[in-house]
C-alpha atoms as a PDB file:
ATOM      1  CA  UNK A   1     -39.401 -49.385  52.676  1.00  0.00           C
ATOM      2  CA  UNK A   2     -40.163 -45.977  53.459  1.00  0.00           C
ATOM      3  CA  UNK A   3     -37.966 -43.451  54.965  1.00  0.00           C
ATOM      4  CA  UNK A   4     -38.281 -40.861  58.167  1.00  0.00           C
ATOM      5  CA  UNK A   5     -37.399 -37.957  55.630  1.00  0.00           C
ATOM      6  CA  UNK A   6     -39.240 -38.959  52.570  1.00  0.00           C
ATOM      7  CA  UNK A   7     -41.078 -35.784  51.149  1.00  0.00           C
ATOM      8  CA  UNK A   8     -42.866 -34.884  48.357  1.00  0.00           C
ATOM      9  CA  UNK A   9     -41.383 -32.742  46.014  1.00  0.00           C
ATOM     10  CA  UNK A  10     -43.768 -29.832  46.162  1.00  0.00           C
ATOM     11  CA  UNK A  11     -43.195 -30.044  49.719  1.00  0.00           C
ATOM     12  CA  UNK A  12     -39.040 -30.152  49.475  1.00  0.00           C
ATOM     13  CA  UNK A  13     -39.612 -26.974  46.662  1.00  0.00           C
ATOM     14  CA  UNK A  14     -41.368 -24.850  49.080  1.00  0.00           C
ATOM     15  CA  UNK A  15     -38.770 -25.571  51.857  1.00  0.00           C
ATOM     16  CA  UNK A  16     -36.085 -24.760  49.957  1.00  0.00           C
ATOM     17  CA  UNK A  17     -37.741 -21.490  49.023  1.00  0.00           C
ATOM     18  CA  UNK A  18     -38.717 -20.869  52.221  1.00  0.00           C
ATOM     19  CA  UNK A  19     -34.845 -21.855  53.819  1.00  0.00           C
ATOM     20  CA  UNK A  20     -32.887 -19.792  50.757  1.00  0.00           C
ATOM     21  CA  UNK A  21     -35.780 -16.650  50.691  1.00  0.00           C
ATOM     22  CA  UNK A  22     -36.117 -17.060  47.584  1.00  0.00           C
ATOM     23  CA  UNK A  23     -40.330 -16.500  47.623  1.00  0.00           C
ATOM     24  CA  UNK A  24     -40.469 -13.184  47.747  1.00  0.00           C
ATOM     25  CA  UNK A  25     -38.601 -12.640  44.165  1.00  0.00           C
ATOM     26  CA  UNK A  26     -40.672 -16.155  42.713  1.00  0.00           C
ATOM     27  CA  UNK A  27     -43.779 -14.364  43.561  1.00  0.00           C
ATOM     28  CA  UNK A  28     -42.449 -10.722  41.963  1.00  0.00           C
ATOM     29  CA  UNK A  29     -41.761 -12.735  38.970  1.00  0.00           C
ATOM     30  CA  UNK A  30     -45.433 -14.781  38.717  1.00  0.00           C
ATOM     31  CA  UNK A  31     -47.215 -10.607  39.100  1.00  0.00           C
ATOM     32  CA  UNK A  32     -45.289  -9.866  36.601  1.00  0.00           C
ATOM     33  CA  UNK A  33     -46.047 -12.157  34.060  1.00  0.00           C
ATOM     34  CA  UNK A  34     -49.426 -12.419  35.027  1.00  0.00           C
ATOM     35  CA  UNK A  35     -49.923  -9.098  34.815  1.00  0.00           C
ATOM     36  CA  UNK A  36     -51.578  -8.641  31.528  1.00  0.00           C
ATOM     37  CA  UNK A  37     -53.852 -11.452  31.656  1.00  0.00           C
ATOM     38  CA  UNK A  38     -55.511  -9.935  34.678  1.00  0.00           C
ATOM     39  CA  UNK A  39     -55.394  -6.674  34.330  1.00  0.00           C
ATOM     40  CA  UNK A  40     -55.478  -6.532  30.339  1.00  0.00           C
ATOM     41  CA  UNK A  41     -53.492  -5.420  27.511  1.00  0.00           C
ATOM     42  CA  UNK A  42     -54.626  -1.872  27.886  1.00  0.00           C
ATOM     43  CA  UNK A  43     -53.774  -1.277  31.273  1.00  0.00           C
ATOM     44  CA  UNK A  44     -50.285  -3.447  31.190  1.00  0.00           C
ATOM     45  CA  UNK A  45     -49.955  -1.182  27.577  1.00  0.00           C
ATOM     46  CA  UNK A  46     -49.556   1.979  30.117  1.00  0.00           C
ATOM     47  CA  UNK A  47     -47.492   0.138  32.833  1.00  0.00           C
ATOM     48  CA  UNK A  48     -43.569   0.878  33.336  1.00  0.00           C
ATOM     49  CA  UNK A  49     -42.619  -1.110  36.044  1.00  0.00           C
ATOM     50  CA  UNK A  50     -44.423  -3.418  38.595  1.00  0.00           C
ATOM     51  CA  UNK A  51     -42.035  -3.788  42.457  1.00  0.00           C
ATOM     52  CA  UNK A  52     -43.040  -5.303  45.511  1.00  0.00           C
ATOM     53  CA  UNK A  53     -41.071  -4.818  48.620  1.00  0.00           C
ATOM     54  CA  UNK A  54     -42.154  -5.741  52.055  1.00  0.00           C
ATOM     55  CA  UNK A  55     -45.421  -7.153  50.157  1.00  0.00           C
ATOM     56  CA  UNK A  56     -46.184  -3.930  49.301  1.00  0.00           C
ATOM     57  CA  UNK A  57     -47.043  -4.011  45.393  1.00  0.00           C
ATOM     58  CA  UNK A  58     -45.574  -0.780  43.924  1.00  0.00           C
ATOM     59  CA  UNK A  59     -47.280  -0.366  39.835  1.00  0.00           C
ATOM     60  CA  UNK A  60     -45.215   2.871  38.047  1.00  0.00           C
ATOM     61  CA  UNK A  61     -48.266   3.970  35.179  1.00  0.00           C
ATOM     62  CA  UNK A  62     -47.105   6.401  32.388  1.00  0.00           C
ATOM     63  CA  UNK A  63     -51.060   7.528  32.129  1.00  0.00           C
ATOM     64  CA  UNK A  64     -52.056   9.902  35.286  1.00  0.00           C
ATOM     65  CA  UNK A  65     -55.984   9.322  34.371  1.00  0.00           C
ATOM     66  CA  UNK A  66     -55.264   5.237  34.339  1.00  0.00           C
ATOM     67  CA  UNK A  67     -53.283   6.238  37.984  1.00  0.00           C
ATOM     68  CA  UNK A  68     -56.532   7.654  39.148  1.00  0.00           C
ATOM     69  CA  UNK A  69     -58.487   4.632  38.226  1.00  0.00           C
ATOM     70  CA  UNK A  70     -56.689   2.510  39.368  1.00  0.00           C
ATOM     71  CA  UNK A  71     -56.555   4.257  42.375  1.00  0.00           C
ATOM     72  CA  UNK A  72     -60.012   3.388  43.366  1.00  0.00           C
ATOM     73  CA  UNK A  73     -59.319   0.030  42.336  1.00  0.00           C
ATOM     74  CA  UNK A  74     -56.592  -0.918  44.721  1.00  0.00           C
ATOM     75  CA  UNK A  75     -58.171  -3.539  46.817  1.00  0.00           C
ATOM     76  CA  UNK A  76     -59.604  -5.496  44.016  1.00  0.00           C
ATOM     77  CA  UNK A  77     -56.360  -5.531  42.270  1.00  0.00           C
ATOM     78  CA  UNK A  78     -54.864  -6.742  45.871  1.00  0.00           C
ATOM     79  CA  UNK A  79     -57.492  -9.942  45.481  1.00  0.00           C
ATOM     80  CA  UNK A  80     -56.779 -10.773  42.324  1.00  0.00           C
ATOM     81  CA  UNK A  81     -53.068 -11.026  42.369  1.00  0.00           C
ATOM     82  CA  UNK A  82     -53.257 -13.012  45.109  1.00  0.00           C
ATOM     83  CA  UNK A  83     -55.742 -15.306  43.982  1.00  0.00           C
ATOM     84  CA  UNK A  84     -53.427 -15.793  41.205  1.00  0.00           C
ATOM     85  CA  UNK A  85     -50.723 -16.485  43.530  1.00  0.00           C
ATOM     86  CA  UNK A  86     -52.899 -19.302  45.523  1.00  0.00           C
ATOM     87  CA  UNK A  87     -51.749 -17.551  48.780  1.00  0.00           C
ATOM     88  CA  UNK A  88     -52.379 -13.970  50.738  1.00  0.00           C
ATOM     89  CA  UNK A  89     -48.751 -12.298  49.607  1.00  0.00           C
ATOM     90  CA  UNK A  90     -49.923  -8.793  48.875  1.00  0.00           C
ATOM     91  CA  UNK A  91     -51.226  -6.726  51.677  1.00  0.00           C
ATOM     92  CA  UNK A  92     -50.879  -3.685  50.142  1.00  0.00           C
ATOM     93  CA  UNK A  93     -51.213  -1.981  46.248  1.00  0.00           C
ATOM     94  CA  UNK A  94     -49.363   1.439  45.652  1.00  0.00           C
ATOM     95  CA  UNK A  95     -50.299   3.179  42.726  1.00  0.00           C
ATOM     96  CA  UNK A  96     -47.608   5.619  41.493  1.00  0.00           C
END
């Protein structure tokens, strides 16, 4: 017997998510620890802090050559994070 409101969980996770805004600070957490894998030890070795507000992607470096870089790099980094995430969530990366 099936019901009007049956839903799969996947389905009921994101909705709750979505209803308690809870993405946002999910998807902070997933850049974060995906961070070395795709950028590699060398660049997370030289990385202070990783942010993102108003899916803006804010990456503090401690090298100002790796800053520079990087700097160039911003779009690509923009793709892979959010292939990683499965969805378009960054729009932006700020290199500081």
């Amino acid at each position: 017997m099936k019901r009007h409101n049956d839903q799969k969980i996947g389905e009921a996770l994101k909705d709750m998510l979505n209803k308690y805004r809870l993405n946002s600070k999910l998807n902070q957490t997933r850049v974060k620890s995906h961070w070395e894998k795709l950028m590699g030890p060398s660049i997370s070795r030289y990385t202070k802090d990783i942010v993102i507000r108003r899916k803006k992607l804010f990456v503090t470096l401690e090298s100002s050559p790796l800053k520079q870089e990087l700097s160039l790099g911003k779009e690509k980094i923009r793709k892979l994070i959010n292939e990683e995430l499965g969805e378009d969530f960054i729009k932006e990366v700020v290199i500081l």
